[in-house]
N, C-alpha and C. Protein backbone atom coordinates (compact mmCIF):
# COMPACT_ATOMS: atom_id res chain seq x y z
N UNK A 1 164.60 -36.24 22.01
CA UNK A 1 163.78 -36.81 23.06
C UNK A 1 164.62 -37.71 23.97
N UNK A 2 165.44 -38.57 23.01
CA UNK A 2 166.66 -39.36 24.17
C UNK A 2 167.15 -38.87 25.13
N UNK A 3 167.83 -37.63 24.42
CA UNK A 3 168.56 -36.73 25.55
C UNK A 3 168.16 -36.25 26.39
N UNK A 4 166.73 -35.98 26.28
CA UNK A 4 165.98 -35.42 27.77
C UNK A 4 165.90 -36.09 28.33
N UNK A 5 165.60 -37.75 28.34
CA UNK A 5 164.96 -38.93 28.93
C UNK A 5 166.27 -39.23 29.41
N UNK A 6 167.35 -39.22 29.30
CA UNK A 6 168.68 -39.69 29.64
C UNK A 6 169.84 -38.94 29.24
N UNK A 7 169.48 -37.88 30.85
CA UNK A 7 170.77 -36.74 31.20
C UNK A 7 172.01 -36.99 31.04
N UNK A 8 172.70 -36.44 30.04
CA UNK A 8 174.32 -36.70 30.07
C UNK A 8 174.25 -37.54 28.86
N UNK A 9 173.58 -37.78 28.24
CA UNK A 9 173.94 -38.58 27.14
C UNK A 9 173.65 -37.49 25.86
N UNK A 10 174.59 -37.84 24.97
CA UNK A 10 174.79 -36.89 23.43
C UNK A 10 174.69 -37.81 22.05
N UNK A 11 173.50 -38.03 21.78
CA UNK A 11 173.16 -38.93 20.43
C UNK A 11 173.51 -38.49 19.65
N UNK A 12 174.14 -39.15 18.41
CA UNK A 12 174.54 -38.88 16.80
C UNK A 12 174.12 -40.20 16.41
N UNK A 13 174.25 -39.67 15.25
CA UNK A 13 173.57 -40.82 14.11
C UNK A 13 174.26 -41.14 13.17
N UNK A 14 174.71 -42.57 13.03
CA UNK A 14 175.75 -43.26 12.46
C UNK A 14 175.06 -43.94 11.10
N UNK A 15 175.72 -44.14 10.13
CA UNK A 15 175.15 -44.84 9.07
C UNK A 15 175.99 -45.44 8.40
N UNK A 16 175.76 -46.53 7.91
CA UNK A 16 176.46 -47.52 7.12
C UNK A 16 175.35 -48.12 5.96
N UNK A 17 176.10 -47.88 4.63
CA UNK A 17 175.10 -48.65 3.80
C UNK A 17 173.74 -47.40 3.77
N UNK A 18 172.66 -48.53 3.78
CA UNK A 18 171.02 -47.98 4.02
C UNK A 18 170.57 -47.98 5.87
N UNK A 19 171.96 -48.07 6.40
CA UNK A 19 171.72 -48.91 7.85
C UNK A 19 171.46 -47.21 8.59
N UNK A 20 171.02 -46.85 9.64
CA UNK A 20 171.00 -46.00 10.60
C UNK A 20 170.93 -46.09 11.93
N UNK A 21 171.80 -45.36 12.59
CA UNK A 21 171.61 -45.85 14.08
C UNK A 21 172.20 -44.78 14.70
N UNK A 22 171.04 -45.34 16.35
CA UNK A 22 171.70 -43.18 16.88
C UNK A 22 171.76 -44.20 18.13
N UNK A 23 173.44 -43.30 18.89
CA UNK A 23 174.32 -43.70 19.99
C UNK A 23 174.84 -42.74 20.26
N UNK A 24 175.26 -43.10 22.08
CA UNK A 24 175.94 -42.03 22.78
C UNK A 24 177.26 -42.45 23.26
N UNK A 25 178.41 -41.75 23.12
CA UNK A 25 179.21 -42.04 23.48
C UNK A 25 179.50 -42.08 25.04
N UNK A 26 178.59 -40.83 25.42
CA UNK A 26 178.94 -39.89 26.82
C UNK A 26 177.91 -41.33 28.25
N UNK A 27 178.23 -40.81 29.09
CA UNK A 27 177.73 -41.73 29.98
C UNK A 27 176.48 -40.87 30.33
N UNK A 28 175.13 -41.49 30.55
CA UNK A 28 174.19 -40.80 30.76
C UNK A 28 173.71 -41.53 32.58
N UNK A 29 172.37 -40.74 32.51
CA UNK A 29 171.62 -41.11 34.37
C UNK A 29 170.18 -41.20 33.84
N UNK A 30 169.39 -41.77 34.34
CA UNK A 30 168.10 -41.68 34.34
C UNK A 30 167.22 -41.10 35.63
N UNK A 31 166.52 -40.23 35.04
CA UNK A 31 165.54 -39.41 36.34
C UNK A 31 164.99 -40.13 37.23
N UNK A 32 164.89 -39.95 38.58
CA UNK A 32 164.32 -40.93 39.74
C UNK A 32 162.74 -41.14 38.99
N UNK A 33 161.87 -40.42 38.80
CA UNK A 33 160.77 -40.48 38.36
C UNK A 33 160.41 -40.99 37.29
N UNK A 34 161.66 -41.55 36.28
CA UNK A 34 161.26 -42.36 35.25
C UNK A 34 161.66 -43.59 35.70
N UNK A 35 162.82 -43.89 36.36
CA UNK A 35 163.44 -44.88 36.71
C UNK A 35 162.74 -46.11 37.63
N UNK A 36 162.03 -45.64 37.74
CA UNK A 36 160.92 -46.34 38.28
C UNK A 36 160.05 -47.43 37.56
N UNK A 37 160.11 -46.73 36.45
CA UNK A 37 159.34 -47.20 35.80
C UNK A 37 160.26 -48.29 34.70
N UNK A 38 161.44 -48.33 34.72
CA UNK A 38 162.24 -48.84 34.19
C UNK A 38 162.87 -50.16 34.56
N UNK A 39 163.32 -51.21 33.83
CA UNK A 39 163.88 -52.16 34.43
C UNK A 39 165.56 -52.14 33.63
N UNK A 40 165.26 -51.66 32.73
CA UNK A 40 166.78 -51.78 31.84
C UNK A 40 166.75 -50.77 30.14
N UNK A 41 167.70 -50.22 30.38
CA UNK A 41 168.44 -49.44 29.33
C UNK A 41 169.46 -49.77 28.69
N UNK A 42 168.89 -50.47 27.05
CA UNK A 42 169.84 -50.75 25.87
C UNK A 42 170.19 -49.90 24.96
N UNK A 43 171.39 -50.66 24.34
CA UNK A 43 171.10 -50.03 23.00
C UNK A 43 171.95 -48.42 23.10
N UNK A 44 172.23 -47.59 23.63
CA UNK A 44 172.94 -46.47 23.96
C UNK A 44 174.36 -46.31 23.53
N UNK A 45 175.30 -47.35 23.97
CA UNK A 45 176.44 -47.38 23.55
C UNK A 45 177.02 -47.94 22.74
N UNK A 46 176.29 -49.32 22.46
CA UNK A 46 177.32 -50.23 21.64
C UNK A 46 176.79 -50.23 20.59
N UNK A 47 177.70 -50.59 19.74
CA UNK A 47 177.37 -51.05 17.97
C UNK A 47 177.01 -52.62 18.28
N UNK A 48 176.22 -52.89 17.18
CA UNK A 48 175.50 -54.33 16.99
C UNK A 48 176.59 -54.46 16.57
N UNK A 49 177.07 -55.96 16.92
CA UNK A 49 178.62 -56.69 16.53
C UNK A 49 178.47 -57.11 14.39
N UNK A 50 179.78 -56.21 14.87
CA UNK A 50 180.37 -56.56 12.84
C UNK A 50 181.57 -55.79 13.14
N UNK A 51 182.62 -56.73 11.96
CA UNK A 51 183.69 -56.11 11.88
C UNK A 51 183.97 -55.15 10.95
N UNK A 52 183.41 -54.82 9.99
CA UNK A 52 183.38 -53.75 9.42
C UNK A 52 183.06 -51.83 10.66
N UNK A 53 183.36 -50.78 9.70
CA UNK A 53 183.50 -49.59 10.44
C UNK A 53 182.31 -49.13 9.76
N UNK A 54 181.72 -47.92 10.41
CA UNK A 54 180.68 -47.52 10.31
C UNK A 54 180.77 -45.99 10.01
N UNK A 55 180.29 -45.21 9.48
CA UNK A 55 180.24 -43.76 8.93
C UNK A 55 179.80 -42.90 10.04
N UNK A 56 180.50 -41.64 10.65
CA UNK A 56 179.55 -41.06 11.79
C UNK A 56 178.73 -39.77 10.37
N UNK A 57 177.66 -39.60 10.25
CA UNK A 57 177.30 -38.55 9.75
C UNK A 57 177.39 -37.03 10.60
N UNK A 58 177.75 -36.32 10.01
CA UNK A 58 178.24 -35.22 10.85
C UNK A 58 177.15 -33.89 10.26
N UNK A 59 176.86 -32.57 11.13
CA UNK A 59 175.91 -31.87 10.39
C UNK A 59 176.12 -31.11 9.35
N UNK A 60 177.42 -30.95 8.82
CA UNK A 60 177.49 -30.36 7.58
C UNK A 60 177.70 -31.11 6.84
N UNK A 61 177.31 -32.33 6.46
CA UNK A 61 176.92 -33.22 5.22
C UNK A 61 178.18 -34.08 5.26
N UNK A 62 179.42 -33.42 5.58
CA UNK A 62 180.37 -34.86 5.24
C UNK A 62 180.29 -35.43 6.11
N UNK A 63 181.39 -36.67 5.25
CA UNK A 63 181.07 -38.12 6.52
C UNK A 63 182.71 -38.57 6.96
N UNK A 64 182.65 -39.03 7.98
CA UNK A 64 184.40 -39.20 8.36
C UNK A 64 184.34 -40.55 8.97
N UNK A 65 185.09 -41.14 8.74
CA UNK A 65 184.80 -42.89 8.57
C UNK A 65 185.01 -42.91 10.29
N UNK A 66 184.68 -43.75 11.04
CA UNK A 66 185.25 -43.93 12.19
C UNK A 66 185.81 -45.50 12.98
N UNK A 67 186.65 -44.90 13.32
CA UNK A 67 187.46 -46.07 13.70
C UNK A 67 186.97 -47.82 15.00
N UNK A 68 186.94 -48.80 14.18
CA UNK A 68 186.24 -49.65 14.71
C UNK A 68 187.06 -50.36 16.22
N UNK A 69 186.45 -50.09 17.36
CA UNK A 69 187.38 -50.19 18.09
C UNK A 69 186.71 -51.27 19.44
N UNK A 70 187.99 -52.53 19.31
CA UNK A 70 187.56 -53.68 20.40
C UNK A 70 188.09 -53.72 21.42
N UNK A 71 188.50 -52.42 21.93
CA UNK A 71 188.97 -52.62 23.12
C UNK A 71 190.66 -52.76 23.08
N UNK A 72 190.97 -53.14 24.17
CA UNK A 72 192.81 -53.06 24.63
C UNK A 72 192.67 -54.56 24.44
N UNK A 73 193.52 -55.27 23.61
CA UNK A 73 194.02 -56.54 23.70
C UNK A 73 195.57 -56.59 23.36
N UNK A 74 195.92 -57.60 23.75
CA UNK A 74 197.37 -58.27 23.65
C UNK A 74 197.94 -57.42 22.59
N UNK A 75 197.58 -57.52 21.45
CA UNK A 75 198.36 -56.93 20.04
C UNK A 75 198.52 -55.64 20.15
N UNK A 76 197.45 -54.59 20.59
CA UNK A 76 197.38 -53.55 21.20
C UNK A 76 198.30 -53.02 21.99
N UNK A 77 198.51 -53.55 23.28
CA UNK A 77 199.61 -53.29 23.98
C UNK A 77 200.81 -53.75 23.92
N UNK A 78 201.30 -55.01 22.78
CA UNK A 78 202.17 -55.15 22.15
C UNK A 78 203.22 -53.90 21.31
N UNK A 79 202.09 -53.34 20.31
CA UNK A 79 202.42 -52.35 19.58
C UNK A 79 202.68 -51.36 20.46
N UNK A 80 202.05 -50.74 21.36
CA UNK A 80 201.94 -49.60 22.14
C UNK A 80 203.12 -49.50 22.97
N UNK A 81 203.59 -50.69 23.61
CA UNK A 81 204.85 -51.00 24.33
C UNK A 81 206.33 -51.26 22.94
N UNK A 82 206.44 -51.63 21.70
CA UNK A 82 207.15 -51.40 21.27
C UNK A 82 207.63 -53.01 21.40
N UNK A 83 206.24 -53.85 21.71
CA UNK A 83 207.49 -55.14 21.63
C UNK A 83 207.33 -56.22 20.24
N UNK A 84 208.54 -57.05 20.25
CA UNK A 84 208.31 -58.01 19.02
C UNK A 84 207.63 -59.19 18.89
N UNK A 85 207.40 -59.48 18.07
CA UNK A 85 206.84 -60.76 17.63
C UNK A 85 207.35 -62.02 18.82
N UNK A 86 208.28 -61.70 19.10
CA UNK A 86 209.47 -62.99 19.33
C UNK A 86 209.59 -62.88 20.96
N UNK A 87 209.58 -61.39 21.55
CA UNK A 87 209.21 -61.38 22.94
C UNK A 87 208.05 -62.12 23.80
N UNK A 88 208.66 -63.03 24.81
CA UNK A 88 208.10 -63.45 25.36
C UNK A 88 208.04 -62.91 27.19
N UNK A 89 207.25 -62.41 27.68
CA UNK A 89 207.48 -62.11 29.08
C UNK A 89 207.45 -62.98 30.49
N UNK A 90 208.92 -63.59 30.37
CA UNK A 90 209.11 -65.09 31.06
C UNK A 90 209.73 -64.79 32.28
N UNK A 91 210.25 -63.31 33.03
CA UNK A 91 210.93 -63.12 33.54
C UNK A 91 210.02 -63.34 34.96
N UNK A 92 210.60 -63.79 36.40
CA UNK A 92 210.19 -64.17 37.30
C UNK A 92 209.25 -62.88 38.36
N UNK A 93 209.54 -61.63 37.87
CA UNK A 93 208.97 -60.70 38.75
C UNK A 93 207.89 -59.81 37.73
N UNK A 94 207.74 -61.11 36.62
CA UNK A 94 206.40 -60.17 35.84
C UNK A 94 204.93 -60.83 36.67
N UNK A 95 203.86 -59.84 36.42
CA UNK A 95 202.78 -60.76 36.87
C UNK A 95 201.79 -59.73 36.51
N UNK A 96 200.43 -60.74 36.46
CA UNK A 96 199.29 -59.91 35.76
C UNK A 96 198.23 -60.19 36.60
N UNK A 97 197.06 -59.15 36.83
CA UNK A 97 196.21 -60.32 37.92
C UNK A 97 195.11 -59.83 37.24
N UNK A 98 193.96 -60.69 37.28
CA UNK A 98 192.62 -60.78 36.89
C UNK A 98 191.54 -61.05 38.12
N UNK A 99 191.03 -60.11 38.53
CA UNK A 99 189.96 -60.07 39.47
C UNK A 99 188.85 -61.18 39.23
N UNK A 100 188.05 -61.72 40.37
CA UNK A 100 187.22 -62.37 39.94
C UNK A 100 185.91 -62.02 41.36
N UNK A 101 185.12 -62.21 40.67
CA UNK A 101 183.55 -61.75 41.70
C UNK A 101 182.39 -62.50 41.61
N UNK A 102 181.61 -63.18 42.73
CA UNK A 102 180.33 -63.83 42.75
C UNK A 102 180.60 -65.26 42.18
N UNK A 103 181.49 -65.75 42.98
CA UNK A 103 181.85 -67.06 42.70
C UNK A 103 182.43 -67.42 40.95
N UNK A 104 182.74 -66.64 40.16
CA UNK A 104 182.92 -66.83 38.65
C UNK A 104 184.74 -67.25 38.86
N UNK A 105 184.93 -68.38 37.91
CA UNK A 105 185.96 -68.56 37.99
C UNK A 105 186.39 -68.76 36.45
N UNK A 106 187.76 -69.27 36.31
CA UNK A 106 188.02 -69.45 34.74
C UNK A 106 188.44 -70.57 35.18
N UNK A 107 188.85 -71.51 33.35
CA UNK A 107 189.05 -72.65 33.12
C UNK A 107 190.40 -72.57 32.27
N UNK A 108 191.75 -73.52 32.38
CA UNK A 108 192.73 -73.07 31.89
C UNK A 108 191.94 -73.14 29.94
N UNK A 109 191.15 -73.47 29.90
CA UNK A 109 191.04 -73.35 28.39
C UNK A 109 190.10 -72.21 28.03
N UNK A 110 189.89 -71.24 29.28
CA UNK A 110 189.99 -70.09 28.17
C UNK A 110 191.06 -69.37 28.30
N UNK A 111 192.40 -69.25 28.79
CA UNK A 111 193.91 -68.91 28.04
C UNK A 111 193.78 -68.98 26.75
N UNK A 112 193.69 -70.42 26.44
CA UNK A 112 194.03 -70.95 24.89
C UNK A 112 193.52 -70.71 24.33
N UNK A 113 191.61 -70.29 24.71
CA UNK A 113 190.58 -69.91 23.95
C UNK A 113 191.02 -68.09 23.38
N UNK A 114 191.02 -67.39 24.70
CA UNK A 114 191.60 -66.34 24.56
C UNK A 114 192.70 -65.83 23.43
N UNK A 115 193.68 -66.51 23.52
CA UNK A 115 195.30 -66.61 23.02
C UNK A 115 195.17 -66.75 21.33
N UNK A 116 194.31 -67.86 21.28
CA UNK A 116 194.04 -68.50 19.92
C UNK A 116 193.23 -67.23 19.53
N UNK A 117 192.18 -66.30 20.11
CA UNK A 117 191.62 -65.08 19.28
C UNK A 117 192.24 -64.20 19.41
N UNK A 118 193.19 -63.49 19.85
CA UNK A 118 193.72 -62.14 20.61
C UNK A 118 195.51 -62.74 20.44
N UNK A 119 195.86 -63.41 19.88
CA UNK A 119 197.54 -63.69 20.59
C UNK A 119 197.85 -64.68 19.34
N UNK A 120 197.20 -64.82 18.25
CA UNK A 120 198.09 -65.68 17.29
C UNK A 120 198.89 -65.33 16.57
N UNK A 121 199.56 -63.78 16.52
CA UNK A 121 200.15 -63.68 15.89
C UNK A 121 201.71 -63.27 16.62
N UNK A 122 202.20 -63.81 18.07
CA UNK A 122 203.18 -63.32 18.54
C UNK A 122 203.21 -64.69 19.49
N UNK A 123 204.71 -64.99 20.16
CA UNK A 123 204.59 -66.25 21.25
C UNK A 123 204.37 -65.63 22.29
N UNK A 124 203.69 -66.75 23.41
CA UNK A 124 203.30 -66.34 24.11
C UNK A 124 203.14 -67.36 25.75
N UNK A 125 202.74 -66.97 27.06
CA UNK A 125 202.73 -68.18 28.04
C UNK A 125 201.54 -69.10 27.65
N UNK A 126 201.31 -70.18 27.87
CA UNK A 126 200.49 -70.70 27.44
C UNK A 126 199.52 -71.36 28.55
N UNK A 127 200.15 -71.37 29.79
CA UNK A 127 199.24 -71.87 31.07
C UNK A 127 199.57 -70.56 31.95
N UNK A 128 198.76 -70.83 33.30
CA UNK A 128 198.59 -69.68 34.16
C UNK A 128 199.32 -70.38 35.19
N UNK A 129 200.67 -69.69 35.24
CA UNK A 129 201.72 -70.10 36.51
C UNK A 129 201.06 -70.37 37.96
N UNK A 130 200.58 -69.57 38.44
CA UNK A 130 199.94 -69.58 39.88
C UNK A 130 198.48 -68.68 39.82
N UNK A 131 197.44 -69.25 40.49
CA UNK A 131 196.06 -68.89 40.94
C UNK A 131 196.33 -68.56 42.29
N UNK A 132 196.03 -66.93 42.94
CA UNK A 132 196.16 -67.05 44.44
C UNK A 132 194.66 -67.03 44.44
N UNK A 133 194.14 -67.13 45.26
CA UNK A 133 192.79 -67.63 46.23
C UNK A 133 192.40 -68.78 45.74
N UNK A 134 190.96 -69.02 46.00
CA UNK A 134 190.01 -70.30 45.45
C UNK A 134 189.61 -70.42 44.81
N UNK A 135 189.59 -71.15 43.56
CA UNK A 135 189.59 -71.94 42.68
C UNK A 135 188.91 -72.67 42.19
N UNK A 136 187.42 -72.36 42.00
CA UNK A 136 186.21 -73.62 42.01
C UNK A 136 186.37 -74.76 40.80
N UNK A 137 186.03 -75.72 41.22
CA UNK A 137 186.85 -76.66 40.49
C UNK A 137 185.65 -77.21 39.45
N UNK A 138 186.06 -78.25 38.09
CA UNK A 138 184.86 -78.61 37.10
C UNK A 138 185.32 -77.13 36.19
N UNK A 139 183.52 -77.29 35.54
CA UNK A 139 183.83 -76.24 34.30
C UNK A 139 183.80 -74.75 34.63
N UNK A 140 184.18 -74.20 33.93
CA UNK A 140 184.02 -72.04 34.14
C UNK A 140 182.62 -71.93 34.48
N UNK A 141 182.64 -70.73 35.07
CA UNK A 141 181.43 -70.59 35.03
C UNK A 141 180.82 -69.48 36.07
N UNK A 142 179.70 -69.00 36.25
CA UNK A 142 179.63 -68.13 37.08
C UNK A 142 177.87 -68.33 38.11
N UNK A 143 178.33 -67.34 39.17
CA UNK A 143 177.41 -67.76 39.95
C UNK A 143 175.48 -67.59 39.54
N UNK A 144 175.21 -67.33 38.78
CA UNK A 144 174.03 -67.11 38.67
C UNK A 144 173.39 -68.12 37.57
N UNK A 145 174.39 -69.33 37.27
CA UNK A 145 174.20 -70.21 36.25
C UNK A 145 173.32 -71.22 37.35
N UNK A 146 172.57 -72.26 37.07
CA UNK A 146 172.30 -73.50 37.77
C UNK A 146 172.56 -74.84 37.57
């Protein structure tokens, strides 16, 4: 019934434990004629947060564990690039940029916040050399806060 209600999407059903849960990997659309009637669509892609991995059940009865996955971080592209513990990228023509939209800005303490979850196990920069544009000043935060 999902799949009719939301074209392009391919449900399976995952289980852990006594737990069950059906998700799509694929990107789905919703029909103009339902969509209407809609304000928001959950629940489709993501796993409820735990660090443990979850079982995909497959239709011929076995099960093949699947891999629990948070995304590209630091350690990630550490390994992937081949670098060490001990590399630090200090050289003057490196640079990284982070987009920002609708007035949202950062605060140098989420680096550290960041760094301290994603980066404790390698050295690393610890402040942000240069900010080009504007800069809203006080705490992080984004525009739809009051």
């Amino acid at each position: 019934v999902a799949e009719n209600l939301l074209p392009g999407s391919e449900f399976h059903r995952y289980l852990k434990g006594h737990r069950s849960l059906a998700r799509s990997p694929a990107p789905y659309s919703v029909h103009d004629d339902l969509s209407k009637h809609l304000d928001f669509v959950g629940g489709v892609h993501r796993f409820p947060p735990e660090i443990e991995a979850v079982s995909r059940a497959w239709a011929n009865g076995k099960q093949r564990e699947a891999g629990f996955h948070l995304g590209v971080s630091p350690a990630v592209l550490r390994t992937r690039y081949n670098l060490t513990a001990a590399y630090v990228g200090s050289a003057e023509n490196n640079s990284q940029a982070v987009a920002q939209f609708l007035e949202q800005f950062y605060h140098p303490a989420d680096l550290a916040e960041f760094m301290a979850l994603f980066g404790s196990g390698f050295k690393h920069m610890s402040k942000v050399a240069r900010v080009v544009g504007m800069q809203g000043g006080g705490k992080a935060g984004v525009s739809g806060r009051g």
